[in-house]
C-alpha atoms as a PDB file:
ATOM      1  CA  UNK A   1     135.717  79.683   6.626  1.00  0.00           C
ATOM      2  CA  UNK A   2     135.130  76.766   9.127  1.00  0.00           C
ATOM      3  CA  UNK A   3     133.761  76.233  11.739  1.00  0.00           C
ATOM      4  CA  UNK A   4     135.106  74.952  15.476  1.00  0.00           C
ATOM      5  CA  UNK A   5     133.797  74.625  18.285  1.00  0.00           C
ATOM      6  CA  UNK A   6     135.719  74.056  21.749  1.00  0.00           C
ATOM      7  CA  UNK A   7     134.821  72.852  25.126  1.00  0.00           C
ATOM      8  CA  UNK A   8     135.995  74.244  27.870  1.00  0.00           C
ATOM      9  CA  UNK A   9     135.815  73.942  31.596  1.00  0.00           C
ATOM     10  CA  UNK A  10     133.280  76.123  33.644  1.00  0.00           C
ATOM     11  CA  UNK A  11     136.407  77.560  35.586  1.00  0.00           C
ATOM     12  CA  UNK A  12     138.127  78.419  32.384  1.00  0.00           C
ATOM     13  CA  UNK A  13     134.519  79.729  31.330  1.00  0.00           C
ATOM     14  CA  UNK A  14     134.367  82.182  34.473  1.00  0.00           C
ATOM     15  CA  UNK A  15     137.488  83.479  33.994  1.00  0.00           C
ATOM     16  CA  UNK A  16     136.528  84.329  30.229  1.00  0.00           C
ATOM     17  CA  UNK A  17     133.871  86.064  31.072  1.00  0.00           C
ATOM     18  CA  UNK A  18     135.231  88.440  33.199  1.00  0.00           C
ATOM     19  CA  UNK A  19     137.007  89.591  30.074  1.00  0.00           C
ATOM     20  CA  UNK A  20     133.873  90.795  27.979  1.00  0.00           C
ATOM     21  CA  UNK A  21     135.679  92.772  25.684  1.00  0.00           C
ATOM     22  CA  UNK A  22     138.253  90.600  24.194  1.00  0.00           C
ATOM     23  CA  UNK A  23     137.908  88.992  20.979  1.00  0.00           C
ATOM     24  CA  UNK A  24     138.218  85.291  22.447  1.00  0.00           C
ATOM     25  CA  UNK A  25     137.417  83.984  18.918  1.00  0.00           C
ATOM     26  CA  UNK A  26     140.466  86.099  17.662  1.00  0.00           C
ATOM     27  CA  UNK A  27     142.784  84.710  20.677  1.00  0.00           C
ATOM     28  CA  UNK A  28     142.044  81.529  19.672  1.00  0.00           C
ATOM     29  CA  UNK A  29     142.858  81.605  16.194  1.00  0.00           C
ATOM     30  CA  UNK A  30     145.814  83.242  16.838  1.00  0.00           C
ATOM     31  CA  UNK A  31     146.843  80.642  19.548  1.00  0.00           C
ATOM     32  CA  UNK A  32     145.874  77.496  16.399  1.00  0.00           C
ATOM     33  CA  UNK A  33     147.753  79.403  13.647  1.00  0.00           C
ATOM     34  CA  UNK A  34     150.828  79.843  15.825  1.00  0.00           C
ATOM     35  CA  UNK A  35     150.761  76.043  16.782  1.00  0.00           C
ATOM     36  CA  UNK A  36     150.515  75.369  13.401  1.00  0.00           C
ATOM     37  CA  UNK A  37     153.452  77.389  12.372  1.00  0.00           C
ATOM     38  CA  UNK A  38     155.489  75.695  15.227  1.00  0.00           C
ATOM     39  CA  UNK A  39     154.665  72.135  13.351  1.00  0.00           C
ATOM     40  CA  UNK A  40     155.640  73.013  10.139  1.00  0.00           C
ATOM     41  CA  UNK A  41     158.836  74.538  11.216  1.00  0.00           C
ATOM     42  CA  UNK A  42     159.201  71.188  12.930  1.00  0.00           C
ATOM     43  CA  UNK A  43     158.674  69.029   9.896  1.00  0.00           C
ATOM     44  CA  UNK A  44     161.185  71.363   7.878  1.00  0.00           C
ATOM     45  CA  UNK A  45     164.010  70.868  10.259  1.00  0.00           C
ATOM     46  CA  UNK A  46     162.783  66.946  10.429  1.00  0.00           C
ATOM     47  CA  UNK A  47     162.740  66.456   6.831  1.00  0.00           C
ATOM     48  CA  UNK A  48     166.642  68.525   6.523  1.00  0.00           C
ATOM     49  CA  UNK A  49     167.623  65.901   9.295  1.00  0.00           C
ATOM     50  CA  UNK A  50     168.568  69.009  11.885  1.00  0.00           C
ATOM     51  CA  UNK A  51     166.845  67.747  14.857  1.00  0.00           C
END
């Protein structure tokens, strides 16, 4: 599996933190694997001419 790693700012950072017991690393790959989806749907419907 890769690897990524993300900056973020230290406000974003603070507010992450008070949230200890979620699985950021899981939220995140959710949050890239749904954006991916969301492209590839858009290339479909690009390459059928239906946008």
């Amino acid at each position: 599996m890769a690897t990524i790693t993300i900056s973020v700012p230290e406000k974003l950072n603070d507010l992450k933190k008070r949230f200890p017991d979620t699985d950021w690393n899981e939220v995140l790959k959710r949050g890239i694997l749904k954006r991916l989806e969301e492209l590839k749907k858009f290339e479909e419907l690009k390459s059928k001419g239906k946008l």
